[in-house]
N, C-alpha and C. Protein backbone atom coordinates (compact mmCIF):
# COMPACT_ATOMS: atom_id res chain seq x y z
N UNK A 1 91.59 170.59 -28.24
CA UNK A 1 90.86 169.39 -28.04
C UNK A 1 89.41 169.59 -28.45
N UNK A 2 89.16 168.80 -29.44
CA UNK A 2 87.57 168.95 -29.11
C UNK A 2 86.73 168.57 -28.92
N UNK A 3 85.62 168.73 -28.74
CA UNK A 3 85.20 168.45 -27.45
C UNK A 3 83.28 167.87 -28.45
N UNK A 4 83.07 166.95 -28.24
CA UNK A 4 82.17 166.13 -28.87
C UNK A 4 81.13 165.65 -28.71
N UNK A 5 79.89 165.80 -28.60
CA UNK A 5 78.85 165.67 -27.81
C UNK A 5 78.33 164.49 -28.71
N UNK A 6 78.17 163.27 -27.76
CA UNK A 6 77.61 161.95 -27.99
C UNK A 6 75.99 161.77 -28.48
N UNK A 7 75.54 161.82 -29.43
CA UNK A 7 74.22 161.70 -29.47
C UNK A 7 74.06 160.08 -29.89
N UNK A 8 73.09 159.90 -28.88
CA UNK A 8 72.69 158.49 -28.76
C UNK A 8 72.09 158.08 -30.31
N UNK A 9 71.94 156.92 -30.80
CA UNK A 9 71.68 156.12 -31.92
C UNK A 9 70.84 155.33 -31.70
N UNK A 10 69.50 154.99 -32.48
CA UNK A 10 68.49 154.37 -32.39
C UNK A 10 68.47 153.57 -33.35
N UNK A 11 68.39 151.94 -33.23
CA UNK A 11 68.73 151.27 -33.78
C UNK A 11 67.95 151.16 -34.87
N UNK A 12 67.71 151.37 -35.90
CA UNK A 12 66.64 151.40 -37.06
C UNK A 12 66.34 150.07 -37.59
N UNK A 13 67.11 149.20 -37.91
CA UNK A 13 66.72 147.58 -38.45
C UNK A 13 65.85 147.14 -37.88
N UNK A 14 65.47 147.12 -36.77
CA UNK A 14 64.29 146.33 -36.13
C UNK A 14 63.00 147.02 -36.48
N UNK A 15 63.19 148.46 -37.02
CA UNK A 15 61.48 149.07 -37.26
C UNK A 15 61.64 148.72 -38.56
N UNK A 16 62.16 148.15 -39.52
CA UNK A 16 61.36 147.51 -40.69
C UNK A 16 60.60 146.54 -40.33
N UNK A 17 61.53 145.38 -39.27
CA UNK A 17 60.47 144.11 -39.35
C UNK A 17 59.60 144.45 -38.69
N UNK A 18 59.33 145.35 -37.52
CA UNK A 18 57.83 145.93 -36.71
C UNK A 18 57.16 146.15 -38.11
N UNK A 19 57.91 147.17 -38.78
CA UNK A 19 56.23 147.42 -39.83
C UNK A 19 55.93 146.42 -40.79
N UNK A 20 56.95 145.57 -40.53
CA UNK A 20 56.39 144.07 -41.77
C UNK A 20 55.16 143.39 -41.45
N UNK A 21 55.41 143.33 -39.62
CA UNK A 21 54.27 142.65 -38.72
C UNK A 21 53.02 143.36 -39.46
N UNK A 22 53.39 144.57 -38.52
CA UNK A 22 52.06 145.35 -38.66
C UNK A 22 51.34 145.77 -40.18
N UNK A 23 51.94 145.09 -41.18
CA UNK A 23 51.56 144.90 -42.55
C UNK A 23 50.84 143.75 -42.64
N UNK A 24 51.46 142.81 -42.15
CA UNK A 24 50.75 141.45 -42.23
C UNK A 24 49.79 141.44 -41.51
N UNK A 25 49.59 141.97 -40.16
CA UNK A 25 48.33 142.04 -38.73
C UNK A 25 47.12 142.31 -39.92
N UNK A 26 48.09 143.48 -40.44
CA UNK A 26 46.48 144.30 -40.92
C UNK A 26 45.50 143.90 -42.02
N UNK A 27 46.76 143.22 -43.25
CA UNK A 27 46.36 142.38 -44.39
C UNK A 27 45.43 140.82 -43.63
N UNK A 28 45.83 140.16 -42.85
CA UNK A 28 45.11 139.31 -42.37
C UNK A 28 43.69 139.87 -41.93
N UNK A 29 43.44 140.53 -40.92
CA UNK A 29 42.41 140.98 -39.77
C UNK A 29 41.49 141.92 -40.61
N UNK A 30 42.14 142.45 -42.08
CA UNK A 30 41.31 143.37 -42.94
C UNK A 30 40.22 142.47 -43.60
N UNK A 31 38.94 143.12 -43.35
CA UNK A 31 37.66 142.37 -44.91
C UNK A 31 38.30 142.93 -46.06
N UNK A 32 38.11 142.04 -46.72
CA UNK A 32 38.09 142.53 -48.15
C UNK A 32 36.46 142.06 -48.57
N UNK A 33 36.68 143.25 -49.57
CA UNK A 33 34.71 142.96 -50.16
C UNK A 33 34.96 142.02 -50.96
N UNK A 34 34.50 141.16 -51.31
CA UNK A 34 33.59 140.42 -52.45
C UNK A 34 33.10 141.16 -53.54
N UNK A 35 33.32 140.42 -54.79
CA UNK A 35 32.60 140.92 -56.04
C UNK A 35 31.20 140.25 -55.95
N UNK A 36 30.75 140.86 -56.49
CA UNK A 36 29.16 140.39 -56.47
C UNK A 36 28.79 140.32 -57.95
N UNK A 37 28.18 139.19 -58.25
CA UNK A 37 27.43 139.71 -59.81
C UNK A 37 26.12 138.51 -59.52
N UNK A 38 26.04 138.29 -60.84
CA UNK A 38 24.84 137.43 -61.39
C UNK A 38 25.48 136.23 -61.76
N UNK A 39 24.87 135.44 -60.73
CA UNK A 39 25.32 133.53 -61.55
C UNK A 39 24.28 132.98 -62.64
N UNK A 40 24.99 133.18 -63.72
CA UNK A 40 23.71 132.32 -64.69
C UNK A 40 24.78 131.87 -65.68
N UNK A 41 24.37 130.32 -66.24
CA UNK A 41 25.05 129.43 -67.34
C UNK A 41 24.70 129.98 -68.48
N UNK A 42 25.67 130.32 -69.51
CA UNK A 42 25.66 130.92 -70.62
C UNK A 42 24.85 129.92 -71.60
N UNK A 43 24.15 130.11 -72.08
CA UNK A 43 23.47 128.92 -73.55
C UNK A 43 24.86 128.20 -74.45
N UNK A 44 24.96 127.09 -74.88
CA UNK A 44 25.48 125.99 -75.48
C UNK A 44 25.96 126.91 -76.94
N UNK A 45 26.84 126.71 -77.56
CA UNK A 45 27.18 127.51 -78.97
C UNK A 45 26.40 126.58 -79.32
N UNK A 46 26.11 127.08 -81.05
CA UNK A 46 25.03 126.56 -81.59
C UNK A 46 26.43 125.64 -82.51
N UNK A 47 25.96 124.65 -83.05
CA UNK A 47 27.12 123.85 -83.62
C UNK A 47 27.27 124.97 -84.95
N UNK A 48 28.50 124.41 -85.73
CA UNK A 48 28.66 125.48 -87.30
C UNK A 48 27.96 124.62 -88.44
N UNK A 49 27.27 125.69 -89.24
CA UNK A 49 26.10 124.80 -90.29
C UNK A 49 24.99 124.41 -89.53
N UNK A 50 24.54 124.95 -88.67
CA UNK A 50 23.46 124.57 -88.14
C UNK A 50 22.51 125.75 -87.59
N UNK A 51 21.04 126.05 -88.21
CA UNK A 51 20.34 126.93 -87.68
C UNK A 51 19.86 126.98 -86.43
N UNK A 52 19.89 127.31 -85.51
CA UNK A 52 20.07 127.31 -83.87
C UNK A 52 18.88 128.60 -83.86
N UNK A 53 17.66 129.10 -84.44
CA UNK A 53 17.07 130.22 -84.31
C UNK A 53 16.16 129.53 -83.77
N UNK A 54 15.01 129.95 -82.94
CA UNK A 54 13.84 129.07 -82.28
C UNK A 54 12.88 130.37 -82.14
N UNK A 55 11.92 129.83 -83.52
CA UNK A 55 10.52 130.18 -83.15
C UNK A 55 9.84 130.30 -82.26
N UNK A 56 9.39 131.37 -81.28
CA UNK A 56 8.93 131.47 -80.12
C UNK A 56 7.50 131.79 -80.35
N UNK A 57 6.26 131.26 -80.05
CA UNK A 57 4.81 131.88 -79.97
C UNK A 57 5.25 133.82 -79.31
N UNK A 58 4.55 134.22 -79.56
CA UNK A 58 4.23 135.70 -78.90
C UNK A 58 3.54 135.61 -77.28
N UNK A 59 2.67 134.96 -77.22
CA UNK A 59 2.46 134.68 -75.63
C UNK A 59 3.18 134.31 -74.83
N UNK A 60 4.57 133.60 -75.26
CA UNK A 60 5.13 132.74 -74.52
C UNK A 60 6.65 133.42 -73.98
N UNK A 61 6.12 134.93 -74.66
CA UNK A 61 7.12 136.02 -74.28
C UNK A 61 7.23 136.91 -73.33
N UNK A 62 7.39 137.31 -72.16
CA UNK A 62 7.23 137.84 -71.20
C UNK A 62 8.17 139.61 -71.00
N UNK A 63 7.86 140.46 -71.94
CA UNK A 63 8.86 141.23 -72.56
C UNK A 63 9.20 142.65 -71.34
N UNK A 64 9.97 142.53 -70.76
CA UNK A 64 10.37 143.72 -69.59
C UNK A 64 11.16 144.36 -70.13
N UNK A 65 11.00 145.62 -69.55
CA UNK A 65 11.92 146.78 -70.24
C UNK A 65 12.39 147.46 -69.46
N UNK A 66 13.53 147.99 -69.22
CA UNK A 66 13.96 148.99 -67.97
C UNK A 66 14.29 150.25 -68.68
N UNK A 67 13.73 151.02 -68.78
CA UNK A 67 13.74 152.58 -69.52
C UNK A 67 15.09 153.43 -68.75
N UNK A 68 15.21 154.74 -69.39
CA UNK A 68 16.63 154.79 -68.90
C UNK A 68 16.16 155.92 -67.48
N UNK A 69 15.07 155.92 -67.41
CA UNK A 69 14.31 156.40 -66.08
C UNK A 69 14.61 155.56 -64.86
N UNK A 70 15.04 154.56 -65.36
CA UNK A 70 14.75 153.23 -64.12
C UNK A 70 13.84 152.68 -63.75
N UNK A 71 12.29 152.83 -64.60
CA UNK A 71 10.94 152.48 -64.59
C UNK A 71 11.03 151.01 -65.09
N UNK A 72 10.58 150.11 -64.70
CA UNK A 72 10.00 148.98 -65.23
C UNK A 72 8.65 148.46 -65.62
N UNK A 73 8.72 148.38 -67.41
CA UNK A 73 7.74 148.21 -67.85
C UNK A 73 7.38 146.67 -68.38
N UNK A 74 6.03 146.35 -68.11
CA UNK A 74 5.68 145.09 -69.31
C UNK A 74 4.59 145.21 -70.10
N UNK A 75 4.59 144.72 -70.95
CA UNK A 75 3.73 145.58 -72.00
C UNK A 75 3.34 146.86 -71.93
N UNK A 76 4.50 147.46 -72.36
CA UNK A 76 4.43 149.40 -71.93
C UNK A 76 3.58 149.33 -71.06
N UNK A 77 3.43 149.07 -69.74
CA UNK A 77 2.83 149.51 -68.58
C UNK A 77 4.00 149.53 -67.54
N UNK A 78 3.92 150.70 -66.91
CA UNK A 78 4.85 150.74 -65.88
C UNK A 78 4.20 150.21 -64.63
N UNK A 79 4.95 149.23 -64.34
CA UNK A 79 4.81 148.36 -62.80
C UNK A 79 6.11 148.65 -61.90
N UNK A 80 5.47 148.64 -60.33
CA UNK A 80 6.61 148.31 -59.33
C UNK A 80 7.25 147.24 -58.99
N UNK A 81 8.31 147.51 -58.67
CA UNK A 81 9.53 146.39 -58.63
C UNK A 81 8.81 145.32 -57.91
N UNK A 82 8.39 145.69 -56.66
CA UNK A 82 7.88 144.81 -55.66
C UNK A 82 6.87 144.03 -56.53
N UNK A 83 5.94 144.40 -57.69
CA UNK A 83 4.78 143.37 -58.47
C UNK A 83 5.57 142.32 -59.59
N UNK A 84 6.78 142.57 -59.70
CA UNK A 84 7.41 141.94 -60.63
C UNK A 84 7.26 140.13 -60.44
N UNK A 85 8.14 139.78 -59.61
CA UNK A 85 8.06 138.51 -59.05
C UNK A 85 6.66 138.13 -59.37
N UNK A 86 5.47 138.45 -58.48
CA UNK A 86 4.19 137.94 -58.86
C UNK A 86 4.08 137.67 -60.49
N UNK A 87 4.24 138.69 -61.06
CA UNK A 87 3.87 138.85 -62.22
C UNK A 87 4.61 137.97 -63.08
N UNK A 88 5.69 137.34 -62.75
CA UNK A 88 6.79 136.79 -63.44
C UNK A 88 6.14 134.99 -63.17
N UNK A 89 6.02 134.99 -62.02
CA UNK A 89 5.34 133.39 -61.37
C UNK A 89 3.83 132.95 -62.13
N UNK A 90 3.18 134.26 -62.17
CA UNK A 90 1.75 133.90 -62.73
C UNK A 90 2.14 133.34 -64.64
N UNK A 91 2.91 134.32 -64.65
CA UNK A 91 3.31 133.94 -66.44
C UNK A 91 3.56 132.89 -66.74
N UNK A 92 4.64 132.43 -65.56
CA UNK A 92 5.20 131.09 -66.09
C UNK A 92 4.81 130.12 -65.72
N UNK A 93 3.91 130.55 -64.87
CA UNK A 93 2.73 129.12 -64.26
C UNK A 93 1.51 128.80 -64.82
N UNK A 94 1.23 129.40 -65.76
CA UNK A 94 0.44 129.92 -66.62
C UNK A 94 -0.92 128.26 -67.14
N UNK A 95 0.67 127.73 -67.76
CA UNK A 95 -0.41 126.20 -68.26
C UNK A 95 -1.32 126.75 -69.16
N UNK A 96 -1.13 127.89 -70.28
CA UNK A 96 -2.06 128.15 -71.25
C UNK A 96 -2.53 126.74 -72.38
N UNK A 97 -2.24 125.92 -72.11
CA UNK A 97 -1.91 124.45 -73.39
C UNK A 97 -2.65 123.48 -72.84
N UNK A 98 -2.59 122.87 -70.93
CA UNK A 98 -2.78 122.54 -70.24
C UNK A 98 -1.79 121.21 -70.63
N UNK A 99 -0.56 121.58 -71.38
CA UNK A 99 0.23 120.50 -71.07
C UNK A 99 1.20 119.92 -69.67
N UNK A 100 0.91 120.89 -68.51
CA UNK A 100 1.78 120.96 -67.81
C UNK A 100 0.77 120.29 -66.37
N UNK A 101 1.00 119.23 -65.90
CA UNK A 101 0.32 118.75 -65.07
C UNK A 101 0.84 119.52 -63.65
N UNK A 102 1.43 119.39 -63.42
CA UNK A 102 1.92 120.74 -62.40
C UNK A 102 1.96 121.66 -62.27
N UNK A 103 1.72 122.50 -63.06
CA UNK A 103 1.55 123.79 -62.93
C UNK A 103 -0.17 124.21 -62.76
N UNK A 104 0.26 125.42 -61.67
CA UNK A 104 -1.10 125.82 -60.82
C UNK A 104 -1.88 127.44 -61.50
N UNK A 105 -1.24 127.69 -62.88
CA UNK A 105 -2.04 128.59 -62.73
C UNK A 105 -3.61 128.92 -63.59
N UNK A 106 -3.52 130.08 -64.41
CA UNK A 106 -5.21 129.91 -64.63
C UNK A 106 -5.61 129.84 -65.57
N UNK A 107 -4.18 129.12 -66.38
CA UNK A 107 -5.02 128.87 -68.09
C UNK A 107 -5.39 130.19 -69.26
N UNK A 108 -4.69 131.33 -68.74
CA UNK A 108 -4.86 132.43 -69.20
C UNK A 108 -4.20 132.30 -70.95
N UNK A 109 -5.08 132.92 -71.83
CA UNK A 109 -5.17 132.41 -73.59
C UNK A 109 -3.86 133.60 -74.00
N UNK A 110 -3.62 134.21 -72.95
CA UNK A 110 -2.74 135.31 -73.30
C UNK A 110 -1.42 135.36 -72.94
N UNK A 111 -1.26 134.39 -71.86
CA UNK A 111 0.05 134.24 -71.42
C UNK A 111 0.69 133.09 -71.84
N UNK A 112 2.07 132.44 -71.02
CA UNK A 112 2.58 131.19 -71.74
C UNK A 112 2.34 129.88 -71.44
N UNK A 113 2.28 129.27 -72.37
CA UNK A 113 1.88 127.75 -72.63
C UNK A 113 2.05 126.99 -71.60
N UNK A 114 3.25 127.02 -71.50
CA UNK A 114 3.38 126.17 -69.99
C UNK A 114 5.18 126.76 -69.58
N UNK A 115 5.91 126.44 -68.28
CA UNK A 115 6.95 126.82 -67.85
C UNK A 115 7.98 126.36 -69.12
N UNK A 116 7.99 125.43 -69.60
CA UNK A 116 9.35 125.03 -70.71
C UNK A 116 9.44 125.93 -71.77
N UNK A 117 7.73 126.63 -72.36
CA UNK A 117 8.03 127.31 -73.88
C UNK A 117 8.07 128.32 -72.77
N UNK A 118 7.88 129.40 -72.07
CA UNK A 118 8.07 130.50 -71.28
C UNK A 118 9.44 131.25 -71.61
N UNK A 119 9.32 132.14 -72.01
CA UNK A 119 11.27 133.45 -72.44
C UNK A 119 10.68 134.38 -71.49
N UNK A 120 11.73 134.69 -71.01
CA UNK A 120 11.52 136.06 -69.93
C UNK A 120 12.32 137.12 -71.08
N UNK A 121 11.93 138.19 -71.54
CA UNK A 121 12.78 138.87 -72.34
C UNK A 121 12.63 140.16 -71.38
N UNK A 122 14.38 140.29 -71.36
CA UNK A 122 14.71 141.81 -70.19
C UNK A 122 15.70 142.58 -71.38
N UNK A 123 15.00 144.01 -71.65
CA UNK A 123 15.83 144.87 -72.19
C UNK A 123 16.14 146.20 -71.50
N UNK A 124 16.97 146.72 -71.65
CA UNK A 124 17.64 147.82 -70.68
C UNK A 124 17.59 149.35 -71.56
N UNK A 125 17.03 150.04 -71.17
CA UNK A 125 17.79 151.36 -71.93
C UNK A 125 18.98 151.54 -71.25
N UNK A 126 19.90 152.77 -72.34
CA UNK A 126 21.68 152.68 -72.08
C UNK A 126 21.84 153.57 -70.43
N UNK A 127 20.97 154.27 -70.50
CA UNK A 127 21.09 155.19 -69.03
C UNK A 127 20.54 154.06 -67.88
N UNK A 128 20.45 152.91 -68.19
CA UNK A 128 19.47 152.10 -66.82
C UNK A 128 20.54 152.24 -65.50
N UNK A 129 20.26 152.24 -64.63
CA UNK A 129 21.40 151.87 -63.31
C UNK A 129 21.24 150.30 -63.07
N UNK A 130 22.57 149.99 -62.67
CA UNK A 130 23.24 148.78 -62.54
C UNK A 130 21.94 148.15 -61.07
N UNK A 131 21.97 149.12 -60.23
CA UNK A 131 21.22 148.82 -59.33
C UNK A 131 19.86 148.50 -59.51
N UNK A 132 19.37 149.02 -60.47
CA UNK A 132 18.24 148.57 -60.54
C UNK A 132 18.25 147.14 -61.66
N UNK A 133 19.25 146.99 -62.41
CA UNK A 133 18.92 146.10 -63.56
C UNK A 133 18.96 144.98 -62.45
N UNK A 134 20.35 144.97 -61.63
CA UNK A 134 20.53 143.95 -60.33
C UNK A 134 19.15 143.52 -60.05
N UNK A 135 18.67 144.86 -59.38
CA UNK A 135 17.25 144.52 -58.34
C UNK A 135 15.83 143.73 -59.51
N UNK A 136 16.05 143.88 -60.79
CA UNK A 136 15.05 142.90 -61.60
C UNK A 136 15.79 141.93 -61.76
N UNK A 137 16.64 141.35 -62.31
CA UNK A 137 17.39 140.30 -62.22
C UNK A 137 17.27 138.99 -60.52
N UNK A 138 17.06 139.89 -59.79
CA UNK A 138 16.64 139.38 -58.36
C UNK A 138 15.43 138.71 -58.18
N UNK A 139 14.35 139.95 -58.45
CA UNK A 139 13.09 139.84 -58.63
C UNK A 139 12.50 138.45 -59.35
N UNK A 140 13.17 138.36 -60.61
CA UNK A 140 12.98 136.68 -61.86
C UNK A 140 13.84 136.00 -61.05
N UNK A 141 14.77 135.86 -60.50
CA UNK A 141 15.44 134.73 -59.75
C UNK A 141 14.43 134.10 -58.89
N UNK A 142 14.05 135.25 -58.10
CA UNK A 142 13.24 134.45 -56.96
C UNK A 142 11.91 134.03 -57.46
N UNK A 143 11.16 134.52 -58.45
CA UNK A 143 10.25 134.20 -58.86
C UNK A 143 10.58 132.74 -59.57
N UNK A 144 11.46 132.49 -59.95
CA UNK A 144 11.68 130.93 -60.25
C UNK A 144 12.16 130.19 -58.65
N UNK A 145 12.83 130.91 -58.40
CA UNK A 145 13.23 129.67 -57.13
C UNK A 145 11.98 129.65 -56.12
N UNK A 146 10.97 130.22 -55.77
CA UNK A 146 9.73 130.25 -55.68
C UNK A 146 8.54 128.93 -56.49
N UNK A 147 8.81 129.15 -57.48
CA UNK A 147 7.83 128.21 -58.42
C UNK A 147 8.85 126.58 -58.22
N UNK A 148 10.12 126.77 -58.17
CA UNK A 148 11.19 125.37 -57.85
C UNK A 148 10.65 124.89 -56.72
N UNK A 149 10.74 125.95 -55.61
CA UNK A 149 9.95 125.34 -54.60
C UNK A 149 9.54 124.40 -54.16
N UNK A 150 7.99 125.21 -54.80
CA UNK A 150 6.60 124.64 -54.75
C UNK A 150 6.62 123.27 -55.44
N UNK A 151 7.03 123.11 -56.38
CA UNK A 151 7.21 121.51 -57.68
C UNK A 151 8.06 121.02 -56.59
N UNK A 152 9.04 121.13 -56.26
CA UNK A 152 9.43 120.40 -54.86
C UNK A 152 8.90 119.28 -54.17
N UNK A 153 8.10 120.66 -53.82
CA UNK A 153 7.33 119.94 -52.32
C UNK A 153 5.85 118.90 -52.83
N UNK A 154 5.40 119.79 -54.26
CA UNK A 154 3.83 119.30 -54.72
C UNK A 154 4.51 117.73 -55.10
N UNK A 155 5.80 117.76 -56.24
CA UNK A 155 6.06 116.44 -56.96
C UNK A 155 6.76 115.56 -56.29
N UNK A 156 8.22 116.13 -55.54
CA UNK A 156 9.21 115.59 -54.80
C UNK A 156 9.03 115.05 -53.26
N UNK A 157 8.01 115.67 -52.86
CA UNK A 157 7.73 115.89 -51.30
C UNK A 157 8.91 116.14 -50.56
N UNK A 158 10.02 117.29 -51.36
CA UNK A 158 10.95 117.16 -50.13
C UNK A 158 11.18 119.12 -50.52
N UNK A 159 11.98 119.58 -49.46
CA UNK A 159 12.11 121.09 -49.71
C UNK A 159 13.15 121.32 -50.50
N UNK A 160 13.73 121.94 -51.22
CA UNK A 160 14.91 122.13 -52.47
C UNK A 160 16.06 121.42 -51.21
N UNK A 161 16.55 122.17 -50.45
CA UNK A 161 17.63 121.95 -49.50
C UNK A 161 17.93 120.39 -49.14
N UNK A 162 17.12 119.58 -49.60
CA UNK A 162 17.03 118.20 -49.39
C UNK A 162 17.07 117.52 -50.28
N UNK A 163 17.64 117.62 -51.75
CA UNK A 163 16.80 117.00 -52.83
C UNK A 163 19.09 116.87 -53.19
N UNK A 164 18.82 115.98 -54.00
CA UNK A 164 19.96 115.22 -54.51
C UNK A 164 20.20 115.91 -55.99
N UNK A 165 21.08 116.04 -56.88
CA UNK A 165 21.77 116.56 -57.66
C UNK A 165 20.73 116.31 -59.32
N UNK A 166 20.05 114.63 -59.16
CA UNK A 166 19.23 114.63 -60.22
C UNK A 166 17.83 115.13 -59.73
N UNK A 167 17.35 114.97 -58.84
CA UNK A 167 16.18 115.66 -58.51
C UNK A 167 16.47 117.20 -58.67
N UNK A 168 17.06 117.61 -58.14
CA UNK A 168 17.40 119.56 -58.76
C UNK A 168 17.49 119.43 -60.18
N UNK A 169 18.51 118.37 -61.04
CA UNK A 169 18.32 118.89 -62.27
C UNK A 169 16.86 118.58 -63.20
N UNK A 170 15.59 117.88 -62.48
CA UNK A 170 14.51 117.30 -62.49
C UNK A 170 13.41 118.62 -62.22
N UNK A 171 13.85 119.25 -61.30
CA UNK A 171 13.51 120.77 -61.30
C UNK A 171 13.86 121.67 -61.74
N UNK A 172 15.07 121.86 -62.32
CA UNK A 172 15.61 122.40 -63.68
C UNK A 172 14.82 122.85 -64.74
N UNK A 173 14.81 121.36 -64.81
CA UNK A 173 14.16 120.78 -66.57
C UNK A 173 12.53 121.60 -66.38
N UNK A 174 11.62 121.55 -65.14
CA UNK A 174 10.51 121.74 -65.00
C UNK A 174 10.18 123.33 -65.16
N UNK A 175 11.34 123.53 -64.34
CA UNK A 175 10.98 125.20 -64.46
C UNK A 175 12.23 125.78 -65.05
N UNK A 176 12.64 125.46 -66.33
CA UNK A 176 13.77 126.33 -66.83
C UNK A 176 13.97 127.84 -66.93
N UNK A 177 15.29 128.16 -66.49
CA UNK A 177 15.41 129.94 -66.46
C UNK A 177 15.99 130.01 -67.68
N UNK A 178 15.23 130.90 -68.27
CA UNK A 178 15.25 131.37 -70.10
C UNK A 178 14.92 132.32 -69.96
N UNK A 179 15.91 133.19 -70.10
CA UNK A 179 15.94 134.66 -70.02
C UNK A 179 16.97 134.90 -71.55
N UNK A 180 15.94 136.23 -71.88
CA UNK A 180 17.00 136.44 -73.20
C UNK A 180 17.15 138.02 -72.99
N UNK A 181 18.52 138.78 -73.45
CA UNK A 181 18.67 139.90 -73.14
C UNK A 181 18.82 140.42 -74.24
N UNK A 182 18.70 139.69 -75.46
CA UNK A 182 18.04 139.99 -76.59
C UNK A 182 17.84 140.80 -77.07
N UNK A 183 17.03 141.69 -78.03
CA UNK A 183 16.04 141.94 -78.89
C UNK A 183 15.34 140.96 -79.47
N UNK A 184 14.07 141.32 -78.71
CA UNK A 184 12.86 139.65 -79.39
C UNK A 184 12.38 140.08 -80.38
N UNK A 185 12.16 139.51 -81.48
CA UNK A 185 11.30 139.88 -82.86
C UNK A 185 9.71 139.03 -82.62
């Protein structure tokens, strides 16, 4: 006779659907990161047969450079990140023409005409870090949404957060972001 020792059996089908749960618990209740980049509208193709090149004055060029040091220069002078913004607002507030009835700055014969002819030109050496090109890219953002502002409140009397879809594109038009990543001649 022999003799047979019963070993108990654990039902296994039910621990798939436990770990299905606990797949789903975790996929729900998990962050996922976010991509992050830069929001900016690409320029219009130029139609075909048509010269689309635009003569720019030399003053009206604002030429930054990010060396592959991670230094940021304008007119080969190395400046800190933190002076950028200023430096970016005074340029484009400039009113060198005095065509620009809104704009507050000081008429300087060296900078740009007024905010519409204004190019921000940003070039990178190949070693630049992402982090820093980010952190200038930041720097000219706010230095325009800064100067949007202000035309806001001086022309609109209202704060950006309040203003209707043609009034923003009314501030648009005033302080256009024209950035070229270029090579400027």
């Amino acid at each position: 006779m022999r003799h047979s020792k019963l070993v108990p059996e654990v039902n296994a089908g039910s621990m798939a659907d436990i770990a299905f749960l606990l797949l789903i618990f975790f996929l729900v209740t998990a962050t996922i990161s976010s991509d992050q980049g830069i929001n900016r509208l690409l320029p219009r193709a130029c139609p075909l047969g048509m010269d689309c090149s635009n003569d720019v004055n030399e003053r009206n060029i604002l030429r930054i450079v990010i060396n592959n040091n991670d230094e940021i220069m304008i007119e080969d002078e190395i400046i800190p990140l933190e002076n950028l913004k200023n430096i970016a607002k005074t340029f484009l507030d400039n009113n060198g023409d005095s065509s620009c009835g809104y704009c507050l700055g000081a008429k300087d014969a060296k900078s740009s005409d007024n905010p519409i002819e204004a190019v921000v030109s940003l070039q990178n050496g190949k070693q630049t870090t992402y982090k820093t090109f980010i952190a200038v890219q930041n720097e000219l953002t706010k230095a325009y949404y800064e100067l949007r502002q202000a035309y806001s409140l001086k022309v609109l009397h209202k704060p950006t957060d309040k203003l209707t879809k043609e009034e923003m594109k009314i501030i648009k038009e005033a302080y256009p972001f024209i950035l070229s990543e270029a090579e400027t001649k």
